[in-house]
N, C-alpha and C. Protein backbone atom coordinates (compact mmCIF):
# COMPACT_ATOMS: atom_id res chain seq x y z
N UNK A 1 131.07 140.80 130.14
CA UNK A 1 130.31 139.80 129.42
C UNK A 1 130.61 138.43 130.01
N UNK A 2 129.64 137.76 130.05
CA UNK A 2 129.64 136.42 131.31
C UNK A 2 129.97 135.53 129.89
N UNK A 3 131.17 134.49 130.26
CA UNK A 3 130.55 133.08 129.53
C UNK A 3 129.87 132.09 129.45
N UNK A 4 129.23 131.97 128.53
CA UNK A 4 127.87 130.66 128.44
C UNK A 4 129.01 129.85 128.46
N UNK A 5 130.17 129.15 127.21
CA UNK A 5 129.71 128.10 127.07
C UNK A 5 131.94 128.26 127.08
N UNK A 6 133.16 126.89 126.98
CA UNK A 6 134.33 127.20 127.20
C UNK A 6 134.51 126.91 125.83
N UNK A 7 135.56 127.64 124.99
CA UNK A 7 135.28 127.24 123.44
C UNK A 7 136.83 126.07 123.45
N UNK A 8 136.63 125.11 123.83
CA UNK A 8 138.39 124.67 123.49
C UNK A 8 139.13 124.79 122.27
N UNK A 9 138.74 124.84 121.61
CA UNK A 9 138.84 124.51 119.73
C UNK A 9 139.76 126.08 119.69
N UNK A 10 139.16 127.51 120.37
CA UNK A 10 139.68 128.76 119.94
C UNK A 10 140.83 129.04 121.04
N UNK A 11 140.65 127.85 122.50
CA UNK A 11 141.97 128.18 123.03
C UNK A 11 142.94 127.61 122.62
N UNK A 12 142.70 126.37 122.01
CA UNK A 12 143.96 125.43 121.58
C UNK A 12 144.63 125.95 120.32
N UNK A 13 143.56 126.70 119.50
CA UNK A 13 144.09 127.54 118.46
C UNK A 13 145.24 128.59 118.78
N UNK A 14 144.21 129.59 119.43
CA UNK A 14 145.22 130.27 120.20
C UNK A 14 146.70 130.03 120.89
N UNK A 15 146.95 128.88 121.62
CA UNK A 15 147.78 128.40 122.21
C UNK A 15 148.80 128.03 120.68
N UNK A 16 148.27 127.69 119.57
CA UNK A 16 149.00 127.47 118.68
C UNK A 16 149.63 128.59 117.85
N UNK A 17 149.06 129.30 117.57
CA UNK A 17 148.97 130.63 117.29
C UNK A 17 150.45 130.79 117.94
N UNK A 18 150.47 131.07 119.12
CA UNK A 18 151.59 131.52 120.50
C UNK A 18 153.13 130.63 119.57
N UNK A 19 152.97 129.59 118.80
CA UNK A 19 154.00 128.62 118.74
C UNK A 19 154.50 129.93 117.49
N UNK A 20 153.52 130.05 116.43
CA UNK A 20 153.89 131.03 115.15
C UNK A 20 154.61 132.22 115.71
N UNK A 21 154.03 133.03 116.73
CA UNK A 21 154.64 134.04 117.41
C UNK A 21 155.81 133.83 118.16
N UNK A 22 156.02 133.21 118.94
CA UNK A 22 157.82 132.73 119.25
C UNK A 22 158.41 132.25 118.06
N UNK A 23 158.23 131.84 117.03
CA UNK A 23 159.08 131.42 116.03
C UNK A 23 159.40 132.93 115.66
N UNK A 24 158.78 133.80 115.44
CA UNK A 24 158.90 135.09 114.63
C UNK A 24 159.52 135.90 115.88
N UNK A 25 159.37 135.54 116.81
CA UNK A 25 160.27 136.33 118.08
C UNK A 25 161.53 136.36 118.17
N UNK A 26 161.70 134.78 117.86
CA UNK A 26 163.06 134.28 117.93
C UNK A 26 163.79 134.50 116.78
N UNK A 27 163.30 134.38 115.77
CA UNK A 27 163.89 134.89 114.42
C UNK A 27 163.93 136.80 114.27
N UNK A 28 163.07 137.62 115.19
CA UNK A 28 163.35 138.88 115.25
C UNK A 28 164.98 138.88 115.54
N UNK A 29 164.83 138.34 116.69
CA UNK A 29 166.04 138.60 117.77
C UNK A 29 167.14 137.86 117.50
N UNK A 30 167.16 136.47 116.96
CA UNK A 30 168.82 136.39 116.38
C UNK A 30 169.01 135.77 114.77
N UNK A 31 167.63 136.12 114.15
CA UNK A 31 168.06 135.81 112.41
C UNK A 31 167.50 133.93 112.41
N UNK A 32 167.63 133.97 111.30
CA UNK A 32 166.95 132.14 110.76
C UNK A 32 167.63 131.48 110.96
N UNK A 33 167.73 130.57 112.07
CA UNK A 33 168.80 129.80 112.01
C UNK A 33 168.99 128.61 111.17
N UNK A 34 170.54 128.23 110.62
CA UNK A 34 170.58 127.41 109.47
C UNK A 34 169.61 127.23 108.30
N UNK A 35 169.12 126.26 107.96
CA UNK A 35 168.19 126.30 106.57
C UNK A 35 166.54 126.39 106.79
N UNK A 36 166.33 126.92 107.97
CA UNK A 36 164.90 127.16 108.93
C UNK A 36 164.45 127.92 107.66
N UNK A 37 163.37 128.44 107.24
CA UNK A 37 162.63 129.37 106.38
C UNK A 37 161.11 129.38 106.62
N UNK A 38 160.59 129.71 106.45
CA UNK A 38 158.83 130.54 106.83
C UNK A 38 158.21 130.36 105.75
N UNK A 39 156.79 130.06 105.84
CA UNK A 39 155.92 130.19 104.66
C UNK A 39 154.83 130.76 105.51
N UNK A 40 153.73 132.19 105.27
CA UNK A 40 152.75 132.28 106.42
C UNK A 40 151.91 132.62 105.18
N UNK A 41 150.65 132.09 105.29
CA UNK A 41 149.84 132.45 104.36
C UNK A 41 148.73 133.07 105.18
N UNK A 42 148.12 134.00 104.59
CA UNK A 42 146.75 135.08 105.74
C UNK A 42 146.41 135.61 104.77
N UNK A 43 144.76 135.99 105.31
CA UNK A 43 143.81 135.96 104.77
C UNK A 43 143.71 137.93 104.43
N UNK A 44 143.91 138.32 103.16
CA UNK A 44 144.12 139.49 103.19
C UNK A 44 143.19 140.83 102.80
N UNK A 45 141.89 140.28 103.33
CA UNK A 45 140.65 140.76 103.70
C UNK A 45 140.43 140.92 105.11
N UNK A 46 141.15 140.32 105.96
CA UNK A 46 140.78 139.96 107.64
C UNK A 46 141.12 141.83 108.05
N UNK A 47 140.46 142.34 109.27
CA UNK A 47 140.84 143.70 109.56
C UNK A 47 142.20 143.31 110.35
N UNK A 48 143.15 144.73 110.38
CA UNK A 48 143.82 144.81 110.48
C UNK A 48 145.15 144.72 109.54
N UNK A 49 145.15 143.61 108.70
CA UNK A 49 145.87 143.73 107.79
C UNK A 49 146.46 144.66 107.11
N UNK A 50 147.24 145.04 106.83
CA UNK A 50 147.72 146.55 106.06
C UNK A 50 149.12 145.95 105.19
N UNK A 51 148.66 145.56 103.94
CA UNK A 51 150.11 145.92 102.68
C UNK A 51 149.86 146.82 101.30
N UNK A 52 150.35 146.95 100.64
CA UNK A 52 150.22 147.55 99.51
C UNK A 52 149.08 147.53 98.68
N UNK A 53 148.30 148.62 98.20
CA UNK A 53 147.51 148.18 97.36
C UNK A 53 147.73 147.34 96.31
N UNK A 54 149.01 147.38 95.42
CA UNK A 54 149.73 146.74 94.48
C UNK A 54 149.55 145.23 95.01
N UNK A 55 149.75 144.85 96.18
CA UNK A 55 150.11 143.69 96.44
C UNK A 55 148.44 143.21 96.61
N UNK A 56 147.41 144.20 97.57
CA UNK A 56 146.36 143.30 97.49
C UNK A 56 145.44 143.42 95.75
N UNK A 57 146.09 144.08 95.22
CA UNK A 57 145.28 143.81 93.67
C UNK A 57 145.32 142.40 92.92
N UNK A 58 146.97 141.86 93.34
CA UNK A 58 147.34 140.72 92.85
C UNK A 58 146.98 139.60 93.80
N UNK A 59 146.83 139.88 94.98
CA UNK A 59 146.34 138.48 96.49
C UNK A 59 144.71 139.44 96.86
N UNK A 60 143.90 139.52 95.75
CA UNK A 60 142.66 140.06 96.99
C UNK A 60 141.94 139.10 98.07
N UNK A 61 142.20 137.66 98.47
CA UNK A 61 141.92 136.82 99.11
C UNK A 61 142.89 136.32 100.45
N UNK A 62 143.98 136.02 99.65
CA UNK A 62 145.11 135.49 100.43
C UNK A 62 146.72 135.52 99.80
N UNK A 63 147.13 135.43 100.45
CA UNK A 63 148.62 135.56 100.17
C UNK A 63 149.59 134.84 101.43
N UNK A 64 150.86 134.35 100.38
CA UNK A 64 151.83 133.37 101.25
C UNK A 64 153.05 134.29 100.94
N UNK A 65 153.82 134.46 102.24
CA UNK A 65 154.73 135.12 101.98
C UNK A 65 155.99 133.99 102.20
N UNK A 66 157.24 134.64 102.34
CA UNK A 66 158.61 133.31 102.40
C UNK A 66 159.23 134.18 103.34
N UNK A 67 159.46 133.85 104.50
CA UNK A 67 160.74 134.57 105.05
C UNK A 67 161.56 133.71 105.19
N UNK A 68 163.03 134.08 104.36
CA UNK A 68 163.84 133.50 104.70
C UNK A 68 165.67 134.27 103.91
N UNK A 69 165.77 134.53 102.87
CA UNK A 69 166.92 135.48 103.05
C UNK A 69 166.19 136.87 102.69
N UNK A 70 165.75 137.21 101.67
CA UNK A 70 165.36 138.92 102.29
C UNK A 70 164.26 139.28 103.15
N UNK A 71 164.18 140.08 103.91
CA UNK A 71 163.40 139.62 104.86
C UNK A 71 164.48 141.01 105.85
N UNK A 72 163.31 142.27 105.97
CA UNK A 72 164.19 143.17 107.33
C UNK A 72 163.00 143.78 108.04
N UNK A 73 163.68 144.20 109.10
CA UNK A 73 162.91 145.01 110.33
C UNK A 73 161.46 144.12 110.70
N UNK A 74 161.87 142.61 111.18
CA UNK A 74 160.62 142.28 111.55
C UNK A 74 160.62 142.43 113.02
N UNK A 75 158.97 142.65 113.12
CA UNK A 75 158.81 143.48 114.58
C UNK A 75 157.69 142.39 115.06
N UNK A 76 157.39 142.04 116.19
CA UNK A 76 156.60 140.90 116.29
C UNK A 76 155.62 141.57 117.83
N UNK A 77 154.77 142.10 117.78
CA UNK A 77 153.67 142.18 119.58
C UNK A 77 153.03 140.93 119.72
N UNK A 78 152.20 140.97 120.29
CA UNK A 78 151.45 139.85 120.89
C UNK A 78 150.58 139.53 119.84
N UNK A 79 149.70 140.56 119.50
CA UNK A 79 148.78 140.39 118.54
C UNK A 79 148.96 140.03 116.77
N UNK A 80 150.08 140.72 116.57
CA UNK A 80 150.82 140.27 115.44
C UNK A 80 152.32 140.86 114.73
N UNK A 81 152.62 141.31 113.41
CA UNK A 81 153.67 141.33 113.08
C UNK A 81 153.65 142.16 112.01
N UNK A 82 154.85 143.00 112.01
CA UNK A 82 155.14 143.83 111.10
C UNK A 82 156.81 143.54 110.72
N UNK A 83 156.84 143.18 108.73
CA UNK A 83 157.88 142.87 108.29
C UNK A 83 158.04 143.78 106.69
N UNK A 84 159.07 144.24 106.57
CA UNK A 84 159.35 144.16 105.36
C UNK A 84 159.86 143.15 104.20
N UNK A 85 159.29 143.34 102.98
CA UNK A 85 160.18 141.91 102.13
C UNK A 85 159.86 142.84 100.73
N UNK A 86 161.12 141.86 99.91
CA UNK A 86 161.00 142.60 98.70
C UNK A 86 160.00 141.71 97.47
N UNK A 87 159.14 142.52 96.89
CA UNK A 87 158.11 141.96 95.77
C UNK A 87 158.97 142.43 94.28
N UNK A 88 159.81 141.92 93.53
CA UNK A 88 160.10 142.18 92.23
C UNK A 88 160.87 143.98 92.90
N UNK A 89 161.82 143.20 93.75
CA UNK A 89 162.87 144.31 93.68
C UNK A 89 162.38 145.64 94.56
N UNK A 90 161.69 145.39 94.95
CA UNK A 90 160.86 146.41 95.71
C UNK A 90 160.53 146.55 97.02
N UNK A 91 160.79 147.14 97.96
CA UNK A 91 160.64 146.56 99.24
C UNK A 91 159.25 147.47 99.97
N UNK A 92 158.46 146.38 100.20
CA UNK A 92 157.44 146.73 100.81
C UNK A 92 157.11 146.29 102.00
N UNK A 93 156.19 147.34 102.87
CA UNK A 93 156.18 146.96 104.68
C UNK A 93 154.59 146.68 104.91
N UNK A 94 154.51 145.37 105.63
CA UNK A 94 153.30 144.35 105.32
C UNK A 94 153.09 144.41 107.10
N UNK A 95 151.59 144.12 107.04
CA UNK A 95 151.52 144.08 108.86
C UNK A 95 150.68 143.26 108.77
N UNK A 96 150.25 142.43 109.68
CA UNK A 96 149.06 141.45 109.47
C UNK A 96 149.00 141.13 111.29
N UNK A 97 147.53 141.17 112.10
CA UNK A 97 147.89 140.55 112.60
C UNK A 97 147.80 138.80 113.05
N UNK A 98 148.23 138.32 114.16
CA UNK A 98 148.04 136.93 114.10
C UNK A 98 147.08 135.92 113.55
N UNK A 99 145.63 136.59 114.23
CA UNK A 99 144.41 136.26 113.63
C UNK A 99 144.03 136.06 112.54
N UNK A 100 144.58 136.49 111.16
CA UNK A 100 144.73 136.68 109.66
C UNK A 100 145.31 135.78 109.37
N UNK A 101 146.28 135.01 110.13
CA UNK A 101 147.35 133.86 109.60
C UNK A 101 146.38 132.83 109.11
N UNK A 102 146.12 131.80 108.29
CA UNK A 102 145.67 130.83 108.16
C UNK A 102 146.57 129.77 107.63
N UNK A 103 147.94 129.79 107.54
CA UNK A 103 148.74 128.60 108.07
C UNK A 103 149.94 129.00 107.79
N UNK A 104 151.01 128.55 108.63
CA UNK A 104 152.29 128.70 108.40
C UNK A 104 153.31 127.30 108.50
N UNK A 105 154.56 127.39 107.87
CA UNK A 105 155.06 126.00 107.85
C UNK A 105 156.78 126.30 108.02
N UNK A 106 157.02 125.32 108.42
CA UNK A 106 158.85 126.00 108.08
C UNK A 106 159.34 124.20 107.74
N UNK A 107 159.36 124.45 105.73
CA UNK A 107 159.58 123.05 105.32
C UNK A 107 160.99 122.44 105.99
N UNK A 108 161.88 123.34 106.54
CA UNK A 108 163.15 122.35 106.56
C UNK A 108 162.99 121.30 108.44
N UNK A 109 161.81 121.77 108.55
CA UNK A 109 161.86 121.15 110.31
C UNK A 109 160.51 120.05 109.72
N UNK A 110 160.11 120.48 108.27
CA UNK A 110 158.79 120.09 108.09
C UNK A 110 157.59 119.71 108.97
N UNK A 111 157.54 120.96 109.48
CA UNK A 111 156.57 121.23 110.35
C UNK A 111 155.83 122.50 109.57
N UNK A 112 154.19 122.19 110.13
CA UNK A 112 153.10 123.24 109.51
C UNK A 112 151.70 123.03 110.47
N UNK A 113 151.02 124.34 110.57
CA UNK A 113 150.24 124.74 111.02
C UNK A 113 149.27 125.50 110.18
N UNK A 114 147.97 124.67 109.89
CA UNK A 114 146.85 125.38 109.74
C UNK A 114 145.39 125.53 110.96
N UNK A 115 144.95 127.41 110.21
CA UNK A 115 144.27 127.95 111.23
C UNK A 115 143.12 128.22 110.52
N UNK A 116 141.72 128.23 111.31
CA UNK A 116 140.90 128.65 110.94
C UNK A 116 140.54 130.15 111.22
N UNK A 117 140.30 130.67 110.40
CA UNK A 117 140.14 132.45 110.51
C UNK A 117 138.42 132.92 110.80
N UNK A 118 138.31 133.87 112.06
CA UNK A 118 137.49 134.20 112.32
C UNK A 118 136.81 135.84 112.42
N UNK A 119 135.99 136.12 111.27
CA UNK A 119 136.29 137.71 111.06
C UNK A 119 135.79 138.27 112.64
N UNK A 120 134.62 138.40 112.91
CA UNK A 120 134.12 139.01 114.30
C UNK A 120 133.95 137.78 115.18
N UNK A 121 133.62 138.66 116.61
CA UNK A 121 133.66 138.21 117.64
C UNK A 121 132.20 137.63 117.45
N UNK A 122 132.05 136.29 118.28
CA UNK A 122 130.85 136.06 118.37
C UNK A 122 130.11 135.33 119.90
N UNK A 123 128.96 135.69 119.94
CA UNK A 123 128.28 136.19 121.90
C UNK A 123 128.14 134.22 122.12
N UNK A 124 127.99 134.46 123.17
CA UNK A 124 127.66 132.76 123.89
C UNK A 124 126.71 131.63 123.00
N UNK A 125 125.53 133.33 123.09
CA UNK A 125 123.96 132.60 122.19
C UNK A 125 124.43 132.22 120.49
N UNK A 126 125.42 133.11 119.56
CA UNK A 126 125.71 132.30 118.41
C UNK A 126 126.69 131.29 118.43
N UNK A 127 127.74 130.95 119.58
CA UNK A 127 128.32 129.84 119.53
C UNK A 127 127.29 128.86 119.60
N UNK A 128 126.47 128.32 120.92
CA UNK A 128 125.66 127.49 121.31
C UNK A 128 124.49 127.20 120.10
N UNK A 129 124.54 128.34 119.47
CA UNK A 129 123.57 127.48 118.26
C UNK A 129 124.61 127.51 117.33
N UNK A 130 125.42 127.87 117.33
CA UNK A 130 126.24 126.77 115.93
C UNK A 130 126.85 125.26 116.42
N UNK A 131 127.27 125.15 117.75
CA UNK A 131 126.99 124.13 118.62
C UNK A 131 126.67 122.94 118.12
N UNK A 132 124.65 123.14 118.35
CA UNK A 132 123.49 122.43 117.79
C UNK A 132 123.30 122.49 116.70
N UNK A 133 123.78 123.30 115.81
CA UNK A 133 123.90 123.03 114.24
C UNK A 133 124.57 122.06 114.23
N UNK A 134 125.77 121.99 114.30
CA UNK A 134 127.16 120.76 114.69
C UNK A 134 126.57 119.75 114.37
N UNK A 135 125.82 119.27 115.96
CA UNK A 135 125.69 118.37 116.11
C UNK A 135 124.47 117.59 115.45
N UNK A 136 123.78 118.58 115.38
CA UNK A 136 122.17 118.14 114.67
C UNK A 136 122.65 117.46 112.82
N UNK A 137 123.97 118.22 112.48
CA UNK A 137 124.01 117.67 111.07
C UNK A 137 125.17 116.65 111.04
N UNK A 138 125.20 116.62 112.33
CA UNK A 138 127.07 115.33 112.06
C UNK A 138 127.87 116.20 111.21
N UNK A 139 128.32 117.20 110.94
CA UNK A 139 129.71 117.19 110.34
C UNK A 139 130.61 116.96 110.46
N UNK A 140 131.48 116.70 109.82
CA UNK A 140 132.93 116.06 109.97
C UNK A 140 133.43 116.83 109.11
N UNK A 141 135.11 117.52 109.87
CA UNK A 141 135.89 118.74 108.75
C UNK A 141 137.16 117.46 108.35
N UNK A 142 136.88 117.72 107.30
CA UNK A 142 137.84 117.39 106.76
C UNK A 142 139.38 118.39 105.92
N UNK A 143 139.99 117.39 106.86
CA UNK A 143 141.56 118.46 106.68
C UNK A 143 142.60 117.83 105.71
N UNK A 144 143.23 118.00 104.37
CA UNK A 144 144.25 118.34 103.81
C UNK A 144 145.80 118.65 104.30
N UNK A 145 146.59 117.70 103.63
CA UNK A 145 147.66 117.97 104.36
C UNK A 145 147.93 119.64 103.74
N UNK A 146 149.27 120.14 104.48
CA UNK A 146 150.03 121.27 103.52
C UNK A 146 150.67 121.13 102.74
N UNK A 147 150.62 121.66 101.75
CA UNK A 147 151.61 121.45 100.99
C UNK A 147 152.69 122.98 100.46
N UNK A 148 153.97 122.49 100.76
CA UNK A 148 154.68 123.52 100.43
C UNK A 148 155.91 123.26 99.67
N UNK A 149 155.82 124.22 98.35
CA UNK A 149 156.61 124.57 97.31
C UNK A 149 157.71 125.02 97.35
N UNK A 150 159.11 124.51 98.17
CA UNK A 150 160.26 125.02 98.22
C UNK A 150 160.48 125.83 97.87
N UNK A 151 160.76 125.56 96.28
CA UNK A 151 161.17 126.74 95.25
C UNK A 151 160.49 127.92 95.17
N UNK A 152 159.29 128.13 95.48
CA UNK A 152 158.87 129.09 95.41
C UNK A 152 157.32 129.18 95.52
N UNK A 153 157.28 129.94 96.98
CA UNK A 153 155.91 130.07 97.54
C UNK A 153 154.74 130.80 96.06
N UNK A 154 153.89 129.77 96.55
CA UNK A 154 152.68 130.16 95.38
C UNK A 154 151.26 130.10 96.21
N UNK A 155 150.37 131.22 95.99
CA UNK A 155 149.02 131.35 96.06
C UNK A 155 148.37 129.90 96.30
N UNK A 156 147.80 129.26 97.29
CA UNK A 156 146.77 128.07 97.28
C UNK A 156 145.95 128.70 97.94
N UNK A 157 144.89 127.93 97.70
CA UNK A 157 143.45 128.21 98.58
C UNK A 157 143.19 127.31 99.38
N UNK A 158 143.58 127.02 100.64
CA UNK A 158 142.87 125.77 101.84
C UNK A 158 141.68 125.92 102.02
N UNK A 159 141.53 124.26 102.46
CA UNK A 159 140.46 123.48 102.82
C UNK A 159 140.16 124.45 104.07
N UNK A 160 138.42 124.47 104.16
CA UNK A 160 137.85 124.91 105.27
C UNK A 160 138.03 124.39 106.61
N UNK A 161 138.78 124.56 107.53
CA UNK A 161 139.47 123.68 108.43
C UNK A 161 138.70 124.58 109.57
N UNK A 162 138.00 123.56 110.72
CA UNK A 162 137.23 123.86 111.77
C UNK A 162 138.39 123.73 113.14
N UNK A 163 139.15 123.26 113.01
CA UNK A 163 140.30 123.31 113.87
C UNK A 163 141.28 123.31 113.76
N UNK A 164 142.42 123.76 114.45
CA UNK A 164 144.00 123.94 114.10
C UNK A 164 144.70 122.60 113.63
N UNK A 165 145.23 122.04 113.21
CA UNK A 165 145.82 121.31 112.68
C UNK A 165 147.43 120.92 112.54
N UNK A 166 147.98 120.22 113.42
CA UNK A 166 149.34 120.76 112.99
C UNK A 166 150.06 119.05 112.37
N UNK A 167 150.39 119.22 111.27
CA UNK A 167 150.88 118.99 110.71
C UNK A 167 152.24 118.28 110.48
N UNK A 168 153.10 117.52 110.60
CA UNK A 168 154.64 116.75 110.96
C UNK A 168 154.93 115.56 109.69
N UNK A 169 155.93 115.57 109.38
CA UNK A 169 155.92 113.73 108.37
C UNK A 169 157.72 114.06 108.30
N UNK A 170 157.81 113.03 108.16
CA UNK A 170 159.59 112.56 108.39
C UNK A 170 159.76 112.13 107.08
N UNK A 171 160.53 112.09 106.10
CA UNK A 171 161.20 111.72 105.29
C UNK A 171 161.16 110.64 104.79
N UNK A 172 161.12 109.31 105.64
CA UNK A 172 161.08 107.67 105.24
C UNK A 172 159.98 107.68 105.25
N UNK A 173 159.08 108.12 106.00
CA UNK A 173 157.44 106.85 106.28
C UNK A 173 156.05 108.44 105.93
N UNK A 174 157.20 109.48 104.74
CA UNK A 174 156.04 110.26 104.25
C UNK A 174 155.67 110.04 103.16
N UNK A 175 154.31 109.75 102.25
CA UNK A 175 154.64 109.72 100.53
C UNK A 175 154.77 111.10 100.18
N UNK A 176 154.69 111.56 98.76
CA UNK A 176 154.52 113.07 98.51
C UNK A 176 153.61 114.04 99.43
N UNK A 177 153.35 113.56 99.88
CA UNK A 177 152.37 114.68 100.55
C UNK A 177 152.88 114.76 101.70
N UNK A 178 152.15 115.14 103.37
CA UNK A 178 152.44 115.08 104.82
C UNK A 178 151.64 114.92 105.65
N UNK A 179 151.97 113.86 106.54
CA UNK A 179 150.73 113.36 107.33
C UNK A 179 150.49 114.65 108.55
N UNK A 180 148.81 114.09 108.76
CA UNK A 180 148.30 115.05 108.90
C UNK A 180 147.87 114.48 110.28
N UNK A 181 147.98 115.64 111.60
CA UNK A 181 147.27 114.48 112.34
C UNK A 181 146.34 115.98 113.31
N UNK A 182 145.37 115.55 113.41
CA UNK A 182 144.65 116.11 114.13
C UNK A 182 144.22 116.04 115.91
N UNK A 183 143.50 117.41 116.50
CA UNK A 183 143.58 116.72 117.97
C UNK A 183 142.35 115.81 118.10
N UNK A 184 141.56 116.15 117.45
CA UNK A 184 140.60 114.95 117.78
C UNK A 184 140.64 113.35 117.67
N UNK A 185 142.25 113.38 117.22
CA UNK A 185 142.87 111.71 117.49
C UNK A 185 143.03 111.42 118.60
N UNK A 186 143.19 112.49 119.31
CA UNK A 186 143.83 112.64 121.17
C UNK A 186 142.91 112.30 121.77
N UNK A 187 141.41 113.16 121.32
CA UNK A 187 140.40 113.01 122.33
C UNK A 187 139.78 111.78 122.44
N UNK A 188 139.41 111.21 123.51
CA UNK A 188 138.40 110.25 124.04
C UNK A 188 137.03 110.47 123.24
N UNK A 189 136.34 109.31 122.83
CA UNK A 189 135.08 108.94 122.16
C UNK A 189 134.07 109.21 123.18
């Protein structure tokens, strides 16, 4: 299959994507270091996905998981990840792959990443006219910082986010929330 058109938006995703997957590599292979902890929230309709029915009765949309002390046998490929964790004492084995993620954060580096999720593949001719949709209506996505619940990861529903987003704020010069910065600050007008 020839390409029409170069999508940057799904390589830079991708390329980000790669950052979630070495974090979970590195945490396979020597444990969380110091007060590091995980929040990955994915979309739990996307294919591939596989956890408990129990679990998707209660998340039929999405679900945020916590890795950070229980948390065994995580296994990480290219494409995605297979972990166990315990739900109310119970230990259940969750697979998801990468593509399903729609954001992950690790509050103690306070750093976060949101993704936009894409169910099927789509040919040159429906990019290029969503393209000219784009542009014909001016949209502008508007992105939301993350927000994450120390104490205890809870169900949110994110903003429709057209590009990856990553996310940073320091302590002195953040208010409650976290600044948000996008790449289209980078790009040239």
């Amino acid at each position: 299959m020839a390409v029409s058109t170069l999508s940057y938006e799904r390589m830079v995703e991708d390329a980000l994507r790669g950052v979630l997957r070495q974090a979970l590599r590195l945490t396979a292979a020597q444990g969380l270091p110091g007060s590091h902890h995980f929040y990955i929230t994915f979309d739990t309709t996307h294919p591939g996905v596989r956890i408990p029915e129990s679990l998707r009765a209660l998340h039929p949309n999405e679900m945020t998981i916590v890795l950070q002390h229980q948390f065994w046998d995580l296994q990480v490929t290219d494409e995605g990840f297979e972990i166990t964790l315990s739900f109310s004492g119970v230990s259940q084995r969750l697979k998801m792959p990468f593509a399903a993620v729609t954001a992950f954060a690790d509050p103690h580096a306070k750093f976060g990443l949101q993704f936009h999720v894409e169910f099927e593949e789509k040919t040159g001719t429906d990019e290029d006219a969503e393209a000219i949709a784009r542009d014909e209506k001016k949209i502008t996505s508007s992105v939301a910082p993350l927000q994450v619940n120390d104490a205890k990861a809870k169900e949110t529903k994110p903003k429709e986010v057209a590009r990856p987003t990553i996310v940073r704020s320091t302590p002195e010069d953040t208010p409650p929330g976290a600044n948000v910065v996008t790449l289209d600050t980078f790009r040239k007008k």
